[in-house]
N, C-alpha and C. Protein backbone atom coordinates (compact mmCIF):
# COMPACT_ATOMS: atom_id res chain seq x y z
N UNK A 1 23.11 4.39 27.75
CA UNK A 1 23.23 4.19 26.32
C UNK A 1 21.86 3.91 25.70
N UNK A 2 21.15 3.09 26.33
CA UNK A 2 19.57 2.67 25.77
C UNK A 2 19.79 2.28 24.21
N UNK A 3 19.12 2.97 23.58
CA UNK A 3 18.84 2.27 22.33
C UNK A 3 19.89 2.67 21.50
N UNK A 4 20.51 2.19 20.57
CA UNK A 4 21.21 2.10 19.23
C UNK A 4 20.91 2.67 17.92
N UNK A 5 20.73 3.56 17.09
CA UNK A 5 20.22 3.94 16.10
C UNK A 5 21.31 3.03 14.97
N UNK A 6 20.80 2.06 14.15
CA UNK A 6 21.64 1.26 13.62
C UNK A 6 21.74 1.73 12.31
N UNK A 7 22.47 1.94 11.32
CA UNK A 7 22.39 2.46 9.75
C UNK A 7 23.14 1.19 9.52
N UNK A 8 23.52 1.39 7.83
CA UNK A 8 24.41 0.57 6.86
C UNK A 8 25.33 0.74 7.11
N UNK A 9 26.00 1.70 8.43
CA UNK A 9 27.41 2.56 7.92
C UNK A 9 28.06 2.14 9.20
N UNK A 10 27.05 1.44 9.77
CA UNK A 10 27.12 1.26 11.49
C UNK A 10 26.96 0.06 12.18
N UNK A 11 26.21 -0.98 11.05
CA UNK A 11 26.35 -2.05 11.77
C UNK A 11 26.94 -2.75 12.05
N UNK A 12 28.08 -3.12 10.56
CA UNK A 12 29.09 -3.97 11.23
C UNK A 12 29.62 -3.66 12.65
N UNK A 13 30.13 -2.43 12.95
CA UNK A 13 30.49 -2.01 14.34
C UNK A 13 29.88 -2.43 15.87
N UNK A 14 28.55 -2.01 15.11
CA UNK A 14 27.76 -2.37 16.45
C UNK A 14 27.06 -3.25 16.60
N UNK A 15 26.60 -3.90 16.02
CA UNK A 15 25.47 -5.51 15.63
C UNK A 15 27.44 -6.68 15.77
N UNK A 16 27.45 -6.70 14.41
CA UNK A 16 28.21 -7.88 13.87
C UNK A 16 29.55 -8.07 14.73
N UNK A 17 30.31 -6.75 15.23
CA UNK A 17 31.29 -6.84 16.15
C UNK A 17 31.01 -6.75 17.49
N UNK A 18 29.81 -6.94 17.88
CA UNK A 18 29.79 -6.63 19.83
C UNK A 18 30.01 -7.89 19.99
N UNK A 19 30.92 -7.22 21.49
CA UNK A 19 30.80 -8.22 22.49
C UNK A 19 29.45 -9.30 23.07
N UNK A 20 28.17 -8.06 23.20
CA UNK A 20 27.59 -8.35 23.83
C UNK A 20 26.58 -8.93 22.70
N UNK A 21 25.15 -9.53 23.10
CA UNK A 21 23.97 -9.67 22.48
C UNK A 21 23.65 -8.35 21.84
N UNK A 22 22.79 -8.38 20.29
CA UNK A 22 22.26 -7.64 20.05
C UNK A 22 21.29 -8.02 19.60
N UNK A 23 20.07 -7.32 20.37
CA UNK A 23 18.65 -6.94 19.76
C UNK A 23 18.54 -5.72 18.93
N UNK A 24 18.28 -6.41 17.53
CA UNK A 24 17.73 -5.32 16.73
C UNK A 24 16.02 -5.60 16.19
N UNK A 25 16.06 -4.40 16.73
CA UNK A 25 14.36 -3.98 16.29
C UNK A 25 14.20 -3.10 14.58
N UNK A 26 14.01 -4.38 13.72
CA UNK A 26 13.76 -3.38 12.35
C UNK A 26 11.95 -3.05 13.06
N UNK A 27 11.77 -1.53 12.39
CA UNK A 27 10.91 -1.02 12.62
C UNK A 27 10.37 0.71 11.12
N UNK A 28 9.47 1.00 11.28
CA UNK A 28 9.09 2.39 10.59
C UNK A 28 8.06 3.01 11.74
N UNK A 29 8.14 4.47 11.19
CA UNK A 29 7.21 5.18 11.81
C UNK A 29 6.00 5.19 11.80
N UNK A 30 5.29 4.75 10.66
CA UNK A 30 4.14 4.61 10.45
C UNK A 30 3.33 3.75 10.65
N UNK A 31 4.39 2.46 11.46
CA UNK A 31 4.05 0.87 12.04
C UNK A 31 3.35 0.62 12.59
N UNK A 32 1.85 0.69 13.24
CA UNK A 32 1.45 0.57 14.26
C UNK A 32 1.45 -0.41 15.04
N UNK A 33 2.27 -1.47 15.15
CA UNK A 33 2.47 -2.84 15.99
C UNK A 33 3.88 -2.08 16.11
N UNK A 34 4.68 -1.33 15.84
CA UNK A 34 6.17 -1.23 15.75
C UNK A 34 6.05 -0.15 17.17
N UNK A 35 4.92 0.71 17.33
CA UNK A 35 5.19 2.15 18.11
C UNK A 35 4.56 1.23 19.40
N UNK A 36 3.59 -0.20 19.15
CA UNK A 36 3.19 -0.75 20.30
C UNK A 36 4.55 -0.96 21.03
N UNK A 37 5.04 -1.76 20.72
CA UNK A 37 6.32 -2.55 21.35
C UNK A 37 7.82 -1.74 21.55
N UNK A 38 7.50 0.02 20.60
CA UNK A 38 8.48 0.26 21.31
C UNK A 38 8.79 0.53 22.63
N UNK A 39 7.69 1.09 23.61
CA UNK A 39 8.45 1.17 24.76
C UNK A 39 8.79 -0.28 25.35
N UNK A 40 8.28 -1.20 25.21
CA UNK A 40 9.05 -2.75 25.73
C UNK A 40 10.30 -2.90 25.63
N UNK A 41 10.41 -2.28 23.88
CA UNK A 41 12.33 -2.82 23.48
C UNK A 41 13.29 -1.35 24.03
N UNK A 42 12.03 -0.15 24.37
CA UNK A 42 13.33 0.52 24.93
C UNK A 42 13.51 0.50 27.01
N UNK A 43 12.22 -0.32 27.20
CA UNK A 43 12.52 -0.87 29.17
C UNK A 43 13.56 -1.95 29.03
N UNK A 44 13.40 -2.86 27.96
CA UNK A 44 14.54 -3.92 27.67
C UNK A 44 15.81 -3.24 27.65
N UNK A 45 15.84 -2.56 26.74
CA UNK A 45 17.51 -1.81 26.38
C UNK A 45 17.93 -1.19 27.75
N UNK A 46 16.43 -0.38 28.83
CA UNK A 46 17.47 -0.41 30.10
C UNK A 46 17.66 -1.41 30.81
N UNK A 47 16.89 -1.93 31.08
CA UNK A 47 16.88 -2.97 32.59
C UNK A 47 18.02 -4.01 31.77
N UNK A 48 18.49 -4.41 30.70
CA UNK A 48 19.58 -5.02 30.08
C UNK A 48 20.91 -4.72 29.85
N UNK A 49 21.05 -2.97 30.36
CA UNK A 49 22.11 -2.32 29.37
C UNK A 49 22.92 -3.07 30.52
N UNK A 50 24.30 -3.53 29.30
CA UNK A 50 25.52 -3.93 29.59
C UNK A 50 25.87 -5.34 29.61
N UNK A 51 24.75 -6.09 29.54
CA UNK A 51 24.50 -7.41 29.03
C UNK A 51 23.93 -7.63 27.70
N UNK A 52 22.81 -6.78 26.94
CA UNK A 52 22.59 -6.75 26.06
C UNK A 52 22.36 -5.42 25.08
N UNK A 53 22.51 -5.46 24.13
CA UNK A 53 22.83 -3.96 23.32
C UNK A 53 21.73 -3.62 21.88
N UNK A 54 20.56 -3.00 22.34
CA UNK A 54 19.43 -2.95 21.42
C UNK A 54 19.88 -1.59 20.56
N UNK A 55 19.36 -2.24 19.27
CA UNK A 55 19.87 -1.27 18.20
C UNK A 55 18.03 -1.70 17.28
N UNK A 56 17.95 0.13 16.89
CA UNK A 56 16.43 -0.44 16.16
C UNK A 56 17.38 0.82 15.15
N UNK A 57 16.43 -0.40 13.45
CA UNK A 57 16.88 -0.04 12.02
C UNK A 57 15.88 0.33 11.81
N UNK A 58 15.08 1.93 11.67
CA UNK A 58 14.10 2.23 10.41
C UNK A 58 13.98 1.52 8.88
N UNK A 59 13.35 0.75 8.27
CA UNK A 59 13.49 0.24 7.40
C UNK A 59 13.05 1.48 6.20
N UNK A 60 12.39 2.51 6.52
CA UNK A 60 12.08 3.28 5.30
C UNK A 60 13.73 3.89 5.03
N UNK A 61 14.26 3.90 6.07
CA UNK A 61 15.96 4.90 5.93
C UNK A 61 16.54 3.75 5.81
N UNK A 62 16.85 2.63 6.03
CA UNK A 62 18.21 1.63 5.79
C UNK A 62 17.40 0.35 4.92
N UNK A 63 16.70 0.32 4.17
CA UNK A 63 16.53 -0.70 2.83
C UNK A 63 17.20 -1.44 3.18
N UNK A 64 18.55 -1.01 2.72
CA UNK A 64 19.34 -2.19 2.70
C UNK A 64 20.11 -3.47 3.58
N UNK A 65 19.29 -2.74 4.79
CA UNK A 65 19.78 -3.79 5.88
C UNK A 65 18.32 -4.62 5.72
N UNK A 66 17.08 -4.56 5.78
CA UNK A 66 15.88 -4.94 5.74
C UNK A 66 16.18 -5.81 4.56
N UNK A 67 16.54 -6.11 3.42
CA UNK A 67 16.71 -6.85 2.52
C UNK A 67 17.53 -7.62 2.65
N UNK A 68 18.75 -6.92 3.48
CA UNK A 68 20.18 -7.83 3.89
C UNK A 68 19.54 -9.60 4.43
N UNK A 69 18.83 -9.13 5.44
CA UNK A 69 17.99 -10.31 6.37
C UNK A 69 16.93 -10.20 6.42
N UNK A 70 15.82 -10.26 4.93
CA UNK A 70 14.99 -10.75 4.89
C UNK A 70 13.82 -10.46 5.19
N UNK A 71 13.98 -9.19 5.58
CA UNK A 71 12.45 -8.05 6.76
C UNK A 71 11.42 -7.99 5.55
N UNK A 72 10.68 -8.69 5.75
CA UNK A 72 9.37 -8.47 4.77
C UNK A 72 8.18 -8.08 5.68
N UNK A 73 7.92 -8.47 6.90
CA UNK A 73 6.93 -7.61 7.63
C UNK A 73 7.76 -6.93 8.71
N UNK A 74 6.97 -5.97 9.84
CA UNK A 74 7.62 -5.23 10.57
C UNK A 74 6.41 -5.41 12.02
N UNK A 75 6.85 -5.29 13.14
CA UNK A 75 7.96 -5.29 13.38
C UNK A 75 8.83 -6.56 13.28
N UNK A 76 10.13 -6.58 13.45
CA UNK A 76 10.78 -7.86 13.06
C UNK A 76 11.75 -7.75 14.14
N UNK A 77 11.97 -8.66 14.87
CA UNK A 77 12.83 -8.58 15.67
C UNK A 77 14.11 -9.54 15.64
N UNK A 78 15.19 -9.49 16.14
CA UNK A 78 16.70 -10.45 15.49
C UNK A 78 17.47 -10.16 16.77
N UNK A 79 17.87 -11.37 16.95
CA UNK A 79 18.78 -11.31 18.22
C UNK A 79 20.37 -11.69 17.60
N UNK A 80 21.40 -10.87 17.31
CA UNK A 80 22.35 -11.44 17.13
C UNK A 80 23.75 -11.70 17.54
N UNK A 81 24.11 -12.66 18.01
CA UNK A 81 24.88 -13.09 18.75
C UNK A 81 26.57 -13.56 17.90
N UNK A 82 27.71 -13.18 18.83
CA UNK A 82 28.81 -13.41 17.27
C UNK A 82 28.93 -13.46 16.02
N UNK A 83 28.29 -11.85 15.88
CA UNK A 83 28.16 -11.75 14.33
C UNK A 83 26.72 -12.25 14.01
N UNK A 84 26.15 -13.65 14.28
CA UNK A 84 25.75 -14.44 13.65
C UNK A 84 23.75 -14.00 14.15
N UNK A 85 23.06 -13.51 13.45
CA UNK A 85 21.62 -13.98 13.67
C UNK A 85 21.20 -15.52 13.99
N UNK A 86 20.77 -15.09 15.39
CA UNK A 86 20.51 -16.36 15.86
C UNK A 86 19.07 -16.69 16.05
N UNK A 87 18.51 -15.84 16.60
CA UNK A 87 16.68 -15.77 16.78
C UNK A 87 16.42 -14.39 15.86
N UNK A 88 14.88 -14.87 15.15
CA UNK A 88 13.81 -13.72 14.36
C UNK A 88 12.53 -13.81 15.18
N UNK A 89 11.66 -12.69 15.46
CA UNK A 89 10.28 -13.25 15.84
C UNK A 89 9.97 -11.82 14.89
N UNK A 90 8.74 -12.50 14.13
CA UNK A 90 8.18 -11.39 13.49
C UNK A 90 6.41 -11.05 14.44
N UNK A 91 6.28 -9.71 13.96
CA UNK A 91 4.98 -9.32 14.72
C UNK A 91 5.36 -8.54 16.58
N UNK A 92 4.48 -7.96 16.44
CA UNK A 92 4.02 -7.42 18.53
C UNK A 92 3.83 -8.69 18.85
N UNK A 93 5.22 -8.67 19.99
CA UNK A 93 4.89 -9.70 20.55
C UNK A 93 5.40 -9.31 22.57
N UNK A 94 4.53 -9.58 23.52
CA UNK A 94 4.52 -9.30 24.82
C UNK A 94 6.13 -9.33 25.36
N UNK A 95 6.59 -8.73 26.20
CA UNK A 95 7.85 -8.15 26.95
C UNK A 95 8.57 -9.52 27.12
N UNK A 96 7.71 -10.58 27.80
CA UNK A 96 8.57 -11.82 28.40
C UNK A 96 8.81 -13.12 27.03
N UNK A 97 8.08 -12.49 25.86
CA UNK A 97 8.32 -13.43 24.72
C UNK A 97 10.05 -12.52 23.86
N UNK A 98 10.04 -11.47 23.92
CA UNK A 98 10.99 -10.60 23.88
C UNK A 98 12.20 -11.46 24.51
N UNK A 99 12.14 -11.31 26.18
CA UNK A 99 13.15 -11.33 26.57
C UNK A 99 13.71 -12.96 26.55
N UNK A 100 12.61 -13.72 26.21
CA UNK A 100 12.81 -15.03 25.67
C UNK A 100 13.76 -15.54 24.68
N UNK A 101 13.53 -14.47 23.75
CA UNK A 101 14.67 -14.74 22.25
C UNK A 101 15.75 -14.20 23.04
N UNK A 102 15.83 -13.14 23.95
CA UNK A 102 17.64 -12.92 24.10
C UNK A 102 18.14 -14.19 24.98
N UNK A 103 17.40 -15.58 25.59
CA UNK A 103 18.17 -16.20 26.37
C UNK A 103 18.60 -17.58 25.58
């Protein structure tokens, strides 16, 4: 499964109703701290799949989730757990500070 492509149309489903943890990576293409850290959040999404469920939101395509919670810089990262956002770390930040917010 690896990564999640998350929209407005999709999250409740997959963020707000999983079972499992979700890491969402708001991110854009043009990010350059965002294209650092993606391959981290997509070795995370494997070496995790089935315990935890990474979903990354383009913020130039879904606004409205980026405003929903607050994304004023990028990358932004959100761990959310029963529905509920539980950890944010904003900025590139190293693999084991990552896997820090999911515990």
């Amino acid at each position: 499964m690896a990564e999640v492509v998350i929209t407005q149309e999709n999250f409740e489903e997959e963020v707000l109703k999983s079972p499992i943890p979700v890491l969402v990576d708001f991110w854009a293409t043009w990010c350059g701290p965002c294209r650092m850290i993606a391959p981290v959040v997509a070795q995370i999404a494997e070496e995790q799949e089935g315990a935890v469920k990474v979903g990354k939101v383009d913020v130039d395509e879904q606004p409205g989730l980026a405003a929903r919670f607050g994304v004023m810089s990028i990358p932004t990262l959100m761990v959310f757990k029963n529905g509920e956002a539980v950890r944010t770390s904003v900025g590139a930040i190293p693999k084991a500070s990552i896997e820090a917010l999911l515990n």
